[in-house]
Protein backbone atom coordinates (compact mmCIF):
# COMPACT_ATOMS: atom_id res chain seq x y z
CA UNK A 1 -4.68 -20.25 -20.29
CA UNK A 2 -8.37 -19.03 -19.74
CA UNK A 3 -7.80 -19.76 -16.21
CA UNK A 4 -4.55 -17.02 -16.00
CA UNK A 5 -6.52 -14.75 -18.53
CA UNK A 6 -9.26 -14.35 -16.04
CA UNK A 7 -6.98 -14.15 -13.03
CA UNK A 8 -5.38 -11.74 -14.02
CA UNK A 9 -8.42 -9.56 -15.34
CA UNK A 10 -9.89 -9.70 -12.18
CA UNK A 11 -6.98 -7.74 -10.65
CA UNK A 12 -6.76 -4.00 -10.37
CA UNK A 13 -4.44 -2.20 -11.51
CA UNK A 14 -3.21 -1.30 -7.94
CA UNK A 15 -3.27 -4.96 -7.32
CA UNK A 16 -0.96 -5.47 -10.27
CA UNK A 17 1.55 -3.00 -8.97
CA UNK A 18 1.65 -4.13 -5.61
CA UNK A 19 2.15 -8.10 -7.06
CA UNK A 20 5.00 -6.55 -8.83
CA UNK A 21 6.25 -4.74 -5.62
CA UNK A 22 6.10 -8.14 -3.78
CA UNK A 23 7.98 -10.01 -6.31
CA UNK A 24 10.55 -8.03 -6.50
CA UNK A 25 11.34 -8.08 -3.22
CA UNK A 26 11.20 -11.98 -2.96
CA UNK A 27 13.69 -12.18 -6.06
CA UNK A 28 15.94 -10.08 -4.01
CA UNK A 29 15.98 -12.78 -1.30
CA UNK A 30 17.06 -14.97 -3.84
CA UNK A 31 19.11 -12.69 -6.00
CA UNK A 32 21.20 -12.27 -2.24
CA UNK A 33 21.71 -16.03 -2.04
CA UNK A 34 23.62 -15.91 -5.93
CA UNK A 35 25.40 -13.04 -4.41
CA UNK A 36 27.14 -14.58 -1.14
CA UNK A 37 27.74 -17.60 -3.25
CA UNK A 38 30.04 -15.88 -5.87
CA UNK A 39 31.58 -13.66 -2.99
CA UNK A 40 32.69 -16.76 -1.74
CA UNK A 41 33.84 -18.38 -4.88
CA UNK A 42 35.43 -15.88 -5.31
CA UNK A 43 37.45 -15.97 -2.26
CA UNK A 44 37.56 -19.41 -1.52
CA UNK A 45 35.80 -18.99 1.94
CA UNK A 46 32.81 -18.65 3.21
CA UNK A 47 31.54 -14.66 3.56
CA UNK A 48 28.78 -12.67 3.24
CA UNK A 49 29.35 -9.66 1.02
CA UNK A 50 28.06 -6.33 2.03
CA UNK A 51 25.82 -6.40 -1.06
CA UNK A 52 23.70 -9.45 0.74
CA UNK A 53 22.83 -7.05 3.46
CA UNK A 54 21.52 -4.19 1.11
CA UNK A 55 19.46 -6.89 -0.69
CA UNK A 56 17.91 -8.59 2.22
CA UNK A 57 17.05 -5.19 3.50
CA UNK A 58 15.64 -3.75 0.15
CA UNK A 59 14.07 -7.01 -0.01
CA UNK A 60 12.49 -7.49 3.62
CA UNK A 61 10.97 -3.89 2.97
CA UNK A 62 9.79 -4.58 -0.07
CA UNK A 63 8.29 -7.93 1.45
CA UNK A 64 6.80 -6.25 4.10
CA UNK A 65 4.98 -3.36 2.08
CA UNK A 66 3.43 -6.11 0.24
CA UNK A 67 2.33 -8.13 3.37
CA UNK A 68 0.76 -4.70 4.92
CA UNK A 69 -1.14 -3.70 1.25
CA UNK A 70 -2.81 -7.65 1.18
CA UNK A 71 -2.79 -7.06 5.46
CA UNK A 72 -1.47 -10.52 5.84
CA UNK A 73 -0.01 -11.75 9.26
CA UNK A 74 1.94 -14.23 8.33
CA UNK A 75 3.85 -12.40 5.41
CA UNK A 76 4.20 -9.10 7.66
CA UNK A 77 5.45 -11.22 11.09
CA UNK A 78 7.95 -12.80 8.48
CA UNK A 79 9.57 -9.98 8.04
CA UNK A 80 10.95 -9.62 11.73
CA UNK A 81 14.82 -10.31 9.78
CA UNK A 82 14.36 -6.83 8.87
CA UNK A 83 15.43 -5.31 12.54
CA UNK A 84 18.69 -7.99 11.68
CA UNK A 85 19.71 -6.74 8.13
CA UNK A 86 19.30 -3.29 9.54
CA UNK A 87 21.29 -4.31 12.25
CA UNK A 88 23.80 -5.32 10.39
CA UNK A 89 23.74 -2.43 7.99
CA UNK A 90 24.50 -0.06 10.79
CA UNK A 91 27.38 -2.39 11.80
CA UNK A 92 28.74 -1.82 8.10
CA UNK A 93 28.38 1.91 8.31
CA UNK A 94 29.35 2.56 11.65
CA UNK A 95 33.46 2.01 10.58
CA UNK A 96 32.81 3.46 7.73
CA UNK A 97 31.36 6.53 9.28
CA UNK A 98 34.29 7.06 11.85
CA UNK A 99 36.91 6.58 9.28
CA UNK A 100 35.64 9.61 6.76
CA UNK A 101 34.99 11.51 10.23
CA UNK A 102 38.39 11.25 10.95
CA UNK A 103 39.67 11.81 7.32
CA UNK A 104 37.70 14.94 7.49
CA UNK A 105 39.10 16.15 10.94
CA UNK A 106 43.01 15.67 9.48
């Protein structure tokens, strides 16, 4: 317990909040997983729900913000899935996008 006492005393308070940053965005990554295995519980298929997209996003970002603050390679060149859920994002959006464009032009 001394050991964890004194860890985490020699942390800044920045520090603190930028640990906090970074785990939150890995429990997204495996918040996502929970997500597009209910979704497809749920329906008895394999899918991936929207939601897992706007997690592994929110997540990546998150990830990435962290790797930059502790300027760590590996972390940051990890988060190259970010250019994919974004990617993918846009492909969700796009339909949507034409669909209340064409709602609004009726």
């Amino acid at each position: 317990m001394e050991t964890l006492t004194n860890w985490w005393q020699s942390h800044s308070s920045l520090d603190l909040i930028w640990l906090s940053i970074g785990i939150i965005g890995q429990s997204m990554f495996s918040i996502r997983w929970i997500a597009q295995w209910l979704a497809s519980e749920k329906s008895g298929a394999s899918v991936v729900p929207e939601l897992f997209w706007y997690l592994s996003f929110a997540g990546g970002v998150m990830v990435l913000a962290y790797g930059i603050y502790k300027i760590d390679p590996v972390i940051i060149l990890g988060q190259f899935g970010l250019l994919v859920y974004a990617r993918n994002l846009y492909l969700i959006w796009k339909p949507k996008a034409v669909k209340q464009a064409s709602a609004v032009s009726d």
